[in-house]
C-alpha atoms as a PDB file:
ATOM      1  CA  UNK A   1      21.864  -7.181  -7.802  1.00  0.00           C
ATOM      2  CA  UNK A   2      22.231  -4.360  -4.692  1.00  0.00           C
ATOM      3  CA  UNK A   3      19.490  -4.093  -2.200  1.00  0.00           C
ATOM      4  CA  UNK A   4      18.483  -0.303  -1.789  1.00  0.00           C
ATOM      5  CA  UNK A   5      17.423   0.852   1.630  1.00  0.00           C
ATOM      6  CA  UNK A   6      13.925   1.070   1.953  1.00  0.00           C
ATOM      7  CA  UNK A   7      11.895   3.669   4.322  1.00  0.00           C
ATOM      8  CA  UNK A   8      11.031   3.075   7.724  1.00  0.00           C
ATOM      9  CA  UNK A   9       8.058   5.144   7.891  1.00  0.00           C
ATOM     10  CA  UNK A  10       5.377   7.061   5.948  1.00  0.00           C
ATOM     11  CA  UNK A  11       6.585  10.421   5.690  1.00  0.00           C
ATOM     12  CA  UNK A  12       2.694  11.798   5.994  1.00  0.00           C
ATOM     13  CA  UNK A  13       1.094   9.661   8.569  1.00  0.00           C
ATOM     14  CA  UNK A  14       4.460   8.149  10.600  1.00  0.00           C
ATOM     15  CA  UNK A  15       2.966   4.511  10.221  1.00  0.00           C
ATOM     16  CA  UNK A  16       5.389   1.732   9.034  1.00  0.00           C
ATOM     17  CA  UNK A  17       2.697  -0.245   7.307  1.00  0.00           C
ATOM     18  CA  UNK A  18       4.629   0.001   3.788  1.00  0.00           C
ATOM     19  CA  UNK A  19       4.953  -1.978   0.413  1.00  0.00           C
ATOM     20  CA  UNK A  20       6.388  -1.424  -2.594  1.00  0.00           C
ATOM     21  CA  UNK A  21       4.161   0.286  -5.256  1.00  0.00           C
ATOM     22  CA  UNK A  22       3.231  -0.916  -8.644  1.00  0.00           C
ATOM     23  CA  UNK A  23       4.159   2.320 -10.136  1.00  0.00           C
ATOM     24  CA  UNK A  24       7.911   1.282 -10.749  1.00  0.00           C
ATOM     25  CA  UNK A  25      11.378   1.552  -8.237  1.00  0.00           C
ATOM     26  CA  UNK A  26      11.551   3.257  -5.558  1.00  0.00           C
ATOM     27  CA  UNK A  27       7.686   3.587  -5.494  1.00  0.00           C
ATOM     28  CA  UNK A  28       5.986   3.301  -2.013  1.00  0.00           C
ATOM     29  CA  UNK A  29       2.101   2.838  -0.977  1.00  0.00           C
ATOM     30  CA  UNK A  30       1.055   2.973   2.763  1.00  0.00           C
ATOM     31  CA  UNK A  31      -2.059   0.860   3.959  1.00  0.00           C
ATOM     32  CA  UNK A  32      -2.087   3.473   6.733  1.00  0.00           C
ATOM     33  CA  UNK A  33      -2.926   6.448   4.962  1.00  0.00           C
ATOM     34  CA  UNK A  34      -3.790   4.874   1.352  1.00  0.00           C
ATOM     35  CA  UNK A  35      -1.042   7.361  -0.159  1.00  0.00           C
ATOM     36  CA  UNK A  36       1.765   6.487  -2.346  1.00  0.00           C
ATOM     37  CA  UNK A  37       5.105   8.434  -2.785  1.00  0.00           C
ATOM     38  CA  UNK A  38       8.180   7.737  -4.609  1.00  0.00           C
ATOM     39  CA  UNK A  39      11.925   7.704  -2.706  1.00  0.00           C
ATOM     40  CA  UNK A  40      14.313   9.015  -5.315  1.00  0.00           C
ATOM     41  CA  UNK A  41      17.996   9.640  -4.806  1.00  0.00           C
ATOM     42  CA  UNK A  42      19.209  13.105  -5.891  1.00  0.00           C
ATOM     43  CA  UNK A  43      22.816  13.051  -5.515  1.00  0.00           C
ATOM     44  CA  UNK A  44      25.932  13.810  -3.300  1.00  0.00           C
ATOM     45  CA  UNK A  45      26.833  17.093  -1.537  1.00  0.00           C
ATOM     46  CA  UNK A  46      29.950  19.008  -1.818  1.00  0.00           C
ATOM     47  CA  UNK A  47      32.577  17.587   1.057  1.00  0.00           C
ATOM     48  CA  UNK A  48      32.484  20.747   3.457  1.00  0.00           C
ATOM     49  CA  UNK A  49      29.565  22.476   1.646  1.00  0.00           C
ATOM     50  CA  UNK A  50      26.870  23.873   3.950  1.00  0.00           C
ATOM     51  CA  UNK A  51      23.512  24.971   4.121  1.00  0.00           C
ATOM     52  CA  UNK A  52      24.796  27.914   5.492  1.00  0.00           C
ATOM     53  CA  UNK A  53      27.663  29.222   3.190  1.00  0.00           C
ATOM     54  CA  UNK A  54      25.117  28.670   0.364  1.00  0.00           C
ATOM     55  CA  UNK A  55      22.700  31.225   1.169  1.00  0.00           C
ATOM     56  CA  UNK A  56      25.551  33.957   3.139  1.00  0.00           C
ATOM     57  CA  UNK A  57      24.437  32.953   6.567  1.00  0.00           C
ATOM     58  CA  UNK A  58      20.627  33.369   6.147  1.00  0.00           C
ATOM     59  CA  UNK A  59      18.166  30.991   6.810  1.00  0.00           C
END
């Protein structure tokens, strides 16, 4: 079994105060706050692909 990185901080409040929710992997609940979110890998980027050639140049 492969540990997964786990956050440093609560991407609301910025406290570090976090423990692993009950609603399944890669839930997260913050005692800071008293929200919950969910970490959830979406995938891999294109090698060389940028923000910028996706959308012409504009941002």
């Amino acid at each position: 079994m492969s540990e997964r990185a786990a956050p440093f901080y609560c991407p609301y409040c910025g406290d570090e105060d976090l423990r692993p929710g009950e609603q399944g992997h890669g839930a997260w609940e913050c005692a800071a706050c008293n929200r919950a979110f969910q970490v959830k890998f979406l995938g891999l980027l294109a090698r060389g692909l940028t923000r910028d050639s996706d959308t012409g140049g504009e941002i």
